[in-house]
Protein backbone atom coordinates (compact mmCIF):
# COMPACT_ATOMS: atom_id res chain seq x y z
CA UNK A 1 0.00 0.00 0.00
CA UNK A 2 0.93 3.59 -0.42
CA UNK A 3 3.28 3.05 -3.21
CA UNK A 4 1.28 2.20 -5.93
CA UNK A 5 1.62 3.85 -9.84
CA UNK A 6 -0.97 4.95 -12.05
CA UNK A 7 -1.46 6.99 -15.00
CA UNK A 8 -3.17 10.44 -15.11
CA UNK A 9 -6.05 8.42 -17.02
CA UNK A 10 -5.93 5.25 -14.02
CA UNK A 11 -6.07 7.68 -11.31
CA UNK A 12 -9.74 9.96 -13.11
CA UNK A 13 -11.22 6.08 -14.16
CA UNK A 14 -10.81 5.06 -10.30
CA UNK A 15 -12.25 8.86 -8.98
CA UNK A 16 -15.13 8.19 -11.35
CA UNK A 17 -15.63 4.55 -10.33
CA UNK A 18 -15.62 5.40 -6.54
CA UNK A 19 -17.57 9.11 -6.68
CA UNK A 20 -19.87 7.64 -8.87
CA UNK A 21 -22.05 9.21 -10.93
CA UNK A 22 -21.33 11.60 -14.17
CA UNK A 23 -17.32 12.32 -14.50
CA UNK A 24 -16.22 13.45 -17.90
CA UNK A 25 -12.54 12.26 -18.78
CA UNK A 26 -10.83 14.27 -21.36
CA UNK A 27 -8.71 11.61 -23.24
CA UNK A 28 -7.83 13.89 -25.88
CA UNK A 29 -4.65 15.64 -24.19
CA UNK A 30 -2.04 13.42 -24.37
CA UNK A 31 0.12 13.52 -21.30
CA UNK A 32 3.66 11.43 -21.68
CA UNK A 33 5.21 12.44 -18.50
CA UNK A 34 6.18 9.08 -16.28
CA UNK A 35 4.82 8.94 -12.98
CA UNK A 36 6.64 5.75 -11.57
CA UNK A 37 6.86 6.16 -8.45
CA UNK A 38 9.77 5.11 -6.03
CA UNK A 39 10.06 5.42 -2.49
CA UNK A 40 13.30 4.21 -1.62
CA UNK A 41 15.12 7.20 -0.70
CA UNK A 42 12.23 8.30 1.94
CA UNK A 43 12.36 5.01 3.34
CA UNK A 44 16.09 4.85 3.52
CA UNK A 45 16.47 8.41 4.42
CA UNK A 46 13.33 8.79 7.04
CA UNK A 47 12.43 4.88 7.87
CA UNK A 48 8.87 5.86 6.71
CA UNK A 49 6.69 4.98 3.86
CA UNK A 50 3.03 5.53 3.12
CA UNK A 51 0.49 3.31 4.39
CA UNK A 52 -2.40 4.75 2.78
CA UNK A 53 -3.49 3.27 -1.06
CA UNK A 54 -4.91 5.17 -3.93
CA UNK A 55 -8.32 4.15 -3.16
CA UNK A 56 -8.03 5.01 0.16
CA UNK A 57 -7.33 8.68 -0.52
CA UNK A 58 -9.67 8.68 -2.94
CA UNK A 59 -12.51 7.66 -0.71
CA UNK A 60 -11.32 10.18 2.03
CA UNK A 61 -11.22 12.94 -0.47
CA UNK A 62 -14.87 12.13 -1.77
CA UNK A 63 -16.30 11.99 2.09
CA UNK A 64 -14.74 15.61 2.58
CA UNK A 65 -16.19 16.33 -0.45
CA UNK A 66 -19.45 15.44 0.36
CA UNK A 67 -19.56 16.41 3.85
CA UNK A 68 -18.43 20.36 2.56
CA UNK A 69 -15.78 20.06 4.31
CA UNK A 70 -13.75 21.52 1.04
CA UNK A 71 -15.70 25.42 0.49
CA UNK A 72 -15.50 26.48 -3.31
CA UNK A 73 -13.10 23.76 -4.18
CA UNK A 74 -13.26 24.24 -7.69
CA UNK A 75 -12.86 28.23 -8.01
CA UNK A 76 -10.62 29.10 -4.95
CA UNK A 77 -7.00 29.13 -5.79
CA UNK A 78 -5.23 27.58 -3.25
CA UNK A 79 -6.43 24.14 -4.44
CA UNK A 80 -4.26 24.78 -7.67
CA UNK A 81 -0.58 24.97 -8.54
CA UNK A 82 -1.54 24.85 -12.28
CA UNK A 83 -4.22 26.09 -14.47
């Protein structure tokens, strides 16, 4: 757990499947950036690594969604570093 990979396009197909309901995925940007992810250094350097799995966060994420606990989440701008 915790140090699992997945595209751009794995991680918006498990948000839909878990939200449920209407999610439109743009497939039409292509996006060839590698996201492996490796966590040896933090576990060598700190002794920790992350216990929590993509579906996990996921699920968290949609119960503070849900529950408001995220105010104008998709227009205030600390919720972005890109747009």
């Amino acid at each position: 757990m915790g140090t699992e990979n997945a595209t751009v396009l794995e991680l918006a197909q498990r948000v839909q499947a878990i939200a449920g309901g209407e999610i439109q995925i743009d497939t039409a940007a292509v996006d060839t950036r590698s996201y492996k992810l490796n966590t040896d250094k933090m576990k060598q350097t700190l002794g920790f690594l992350p216990s929590f799995s993509i579906d996990l966060a996921i699920e968290e994420l949609v119960g503070a969604f849900k529950a408001g606990l995220v105010p104008d989440a998709i227009d205030n701008p600390k919720y972005y570093n890109v747009r």
